[in-house]
Structures are given as C-alpha cells and as structure tokens.
C-alpha atoms as a PDB file:
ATOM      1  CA  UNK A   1      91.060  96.055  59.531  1.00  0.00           C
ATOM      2  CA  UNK A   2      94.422  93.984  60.873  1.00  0.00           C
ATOM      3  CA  UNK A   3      93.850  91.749  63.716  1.00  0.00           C
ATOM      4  CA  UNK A   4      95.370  92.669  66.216  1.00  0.00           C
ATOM      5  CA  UNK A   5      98.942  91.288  67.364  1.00  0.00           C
ATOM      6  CA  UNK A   6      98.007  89.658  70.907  1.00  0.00           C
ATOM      7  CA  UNK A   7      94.965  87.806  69.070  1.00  0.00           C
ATOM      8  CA  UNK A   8      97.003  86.990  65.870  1.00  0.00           C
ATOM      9  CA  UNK A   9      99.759  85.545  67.953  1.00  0.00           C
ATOM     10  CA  UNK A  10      97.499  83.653  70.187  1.00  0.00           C
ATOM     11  CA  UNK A  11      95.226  82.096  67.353  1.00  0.00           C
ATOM     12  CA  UNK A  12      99.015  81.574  65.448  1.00  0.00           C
ATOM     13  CA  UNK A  13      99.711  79.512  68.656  1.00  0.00           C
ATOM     14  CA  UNK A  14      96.189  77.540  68.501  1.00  0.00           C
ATOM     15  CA  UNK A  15      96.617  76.454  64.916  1.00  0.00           C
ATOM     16  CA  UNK A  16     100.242  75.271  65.861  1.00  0.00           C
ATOM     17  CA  UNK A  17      98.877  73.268  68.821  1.00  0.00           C
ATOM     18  CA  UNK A  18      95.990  72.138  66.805  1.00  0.00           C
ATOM     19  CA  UNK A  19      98.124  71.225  63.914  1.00  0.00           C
ATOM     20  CA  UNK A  20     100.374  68.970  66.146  1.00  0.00           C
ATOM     21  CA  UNK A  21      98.177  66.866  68.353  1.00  0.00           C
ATOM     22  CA  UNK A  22      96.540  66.547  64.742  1.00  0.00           C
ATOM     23  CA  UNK A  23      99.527  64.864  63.722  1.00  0.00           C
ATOM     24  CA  UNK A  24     100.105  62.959  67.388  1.00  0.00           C
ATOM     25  CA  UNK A  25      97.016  61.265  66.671  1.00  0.00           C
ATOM     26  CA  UNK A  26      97.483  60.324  63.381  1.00  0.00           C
ATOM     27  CA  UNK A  27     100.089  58.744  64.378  1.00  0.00           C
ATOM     28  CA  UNK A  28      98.107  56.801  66.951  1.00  0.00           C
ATOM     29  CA  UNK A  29      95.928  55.271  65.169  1.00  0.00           C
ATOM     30  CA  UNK A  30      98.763  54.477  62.323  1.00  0.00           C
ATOM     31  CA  UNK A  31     100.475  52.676  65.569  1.00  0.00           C
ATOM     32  CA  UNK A  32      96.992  51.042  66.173  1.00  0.00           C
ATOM     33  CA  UNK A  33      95.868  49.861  62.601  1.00  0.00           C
ATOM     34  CA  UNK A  34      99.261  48.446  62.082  1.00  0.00           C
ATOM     35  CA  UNK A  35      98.902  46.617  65.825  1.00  0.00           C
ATOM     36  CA  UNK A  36      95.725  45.427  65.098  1.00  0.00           C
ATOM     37  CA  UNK A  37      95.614  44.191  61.543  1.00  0.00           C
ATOM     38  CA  UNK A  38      99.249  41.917  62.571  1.00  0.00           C
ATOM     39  CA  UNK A  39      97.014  40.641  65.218  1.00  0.00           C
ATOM     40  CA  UNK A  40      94.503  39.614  62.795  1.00  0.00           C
ATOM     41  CA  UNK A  41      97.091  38.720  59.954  1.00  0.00           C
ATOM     42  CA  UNK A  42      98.413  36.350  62.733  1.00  0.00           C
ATOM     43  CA  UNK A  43      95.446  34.966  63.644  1.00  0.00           C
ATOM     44  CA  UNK A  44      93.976  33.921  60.193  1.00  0.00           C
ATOM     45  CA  UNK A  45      97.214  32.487  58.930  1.00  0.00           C
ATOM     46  CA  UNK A  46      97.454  30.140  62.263  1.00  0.00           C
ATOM     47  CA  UNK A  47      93.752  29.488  61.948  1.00  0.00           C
ATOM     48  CA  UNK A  48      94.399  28.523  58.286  1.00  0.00           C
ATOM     49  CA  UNK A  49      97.242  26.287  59.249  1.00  0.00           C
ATOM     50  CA  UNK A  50      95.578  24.403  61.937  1.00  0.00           C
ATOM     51  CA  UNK A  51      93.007  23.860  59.662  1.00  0.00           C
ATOM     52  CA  UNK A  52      94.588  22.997  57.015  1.00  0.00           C
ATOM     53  CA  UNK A  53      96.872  20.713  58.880  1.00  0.00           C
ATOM     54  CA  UNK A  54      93.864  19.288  60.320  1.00  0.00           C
ATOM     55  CA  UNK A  55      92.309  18.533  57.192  1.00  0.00           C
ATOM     56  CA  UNK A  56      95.448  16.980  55.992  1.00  0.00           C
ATOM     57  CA  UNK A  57      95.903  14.608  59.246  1.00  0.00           C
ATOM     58  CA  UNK A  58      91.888  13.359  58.697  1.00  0.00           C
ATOM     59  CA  UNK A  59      92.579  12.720  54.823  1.00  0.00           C
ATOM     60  CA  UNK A  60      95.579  10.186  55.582  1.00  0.00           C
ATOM     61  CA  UNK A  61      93.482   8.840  58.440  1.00  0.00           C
ATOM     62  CA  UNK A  62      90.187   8.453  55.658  1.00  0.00           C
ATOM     63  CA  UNK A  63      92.843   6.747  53.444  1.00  0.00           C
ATOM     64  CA  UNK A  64      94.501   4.113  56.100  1.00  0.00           C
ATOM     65  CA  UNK A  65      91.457   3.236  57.305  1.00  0.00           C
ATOM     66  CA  UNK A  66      89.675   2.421  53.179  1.00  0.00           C
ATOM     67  CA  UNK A  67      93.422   0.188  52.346  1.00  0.00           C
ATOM     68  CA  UNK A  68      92.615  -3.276  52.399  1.00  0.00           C
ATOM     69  CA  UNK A  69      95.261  -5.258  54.598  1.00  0.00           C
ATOM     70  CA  UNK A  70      97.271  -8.315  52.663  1.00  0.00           C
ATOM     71  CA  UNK A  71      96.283 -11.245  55.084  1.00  0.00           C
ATOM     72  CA  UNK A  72      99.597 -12.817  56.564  1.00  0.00           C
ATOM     73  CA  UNK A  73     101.393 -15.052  54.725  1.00  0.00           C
ATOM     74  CA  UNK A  74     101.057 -13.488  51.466  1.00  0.00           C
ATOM     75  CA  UNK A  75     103.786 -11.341  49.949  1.00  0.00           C
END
C-alpha cells in the first residue's frame, strides 16, 4: 500500500532537515577538534621550549660554575 502523499512529503521534509543539521554539526565539532587540538599543539610545543630552554640555561650555568678560574697574573 503507497504512503500517502501529505505523509511522504512531510517525512521527505524530516529526513532533509535531519540530514542537514546532521551535517551542521559535523561541522561543529570539525571547527572544535581543529580549535582545540591547535590549542594543545600550542601549548606542548611552548611547554617543550621553555623547558628545553630551561634545561639548556642550567647546563651552561652547571658548567661555569665546575671551570676552574686561572689566578691573576698567569696567562
């Protein structure tokens, strides 16, 4: 037995509507993910530099503080 036209057109209409905000959301949380992992991506790679520079700045300071100093008047 055929639907009939009113209720074929209106659940036509549904899946359309469905279909899009389907797609508006998807979209969303595309927007989102990307959003959120550059926040992170930022975050670790200027938590890794401060570190590293960090690490860097107390390995020269270890090293000047172990050199021996020449007393003065020696060359």
């Amino acid at each position: 037995m055929p639907l009939d036209t009113e209720v074929s057109d209106l659940l036509k209409a549904g899946l359309i509507a469905g279909t899009t905000n389907s797609g508006l959301l998807v979209q969303t949380i595309d927007k989102n993910l990307v959003q959120g992992l550059g926040v992170v991506n930022t975050t670790l790679i200027q938590t890794h530099g401060g570190t590293a520079d960090d690490a860097a700045t107390m390995a020269a300071l270890r090293t000047a503080i172990h050199i021996p100093q020449k007393p003065s008047g020696e060359s």
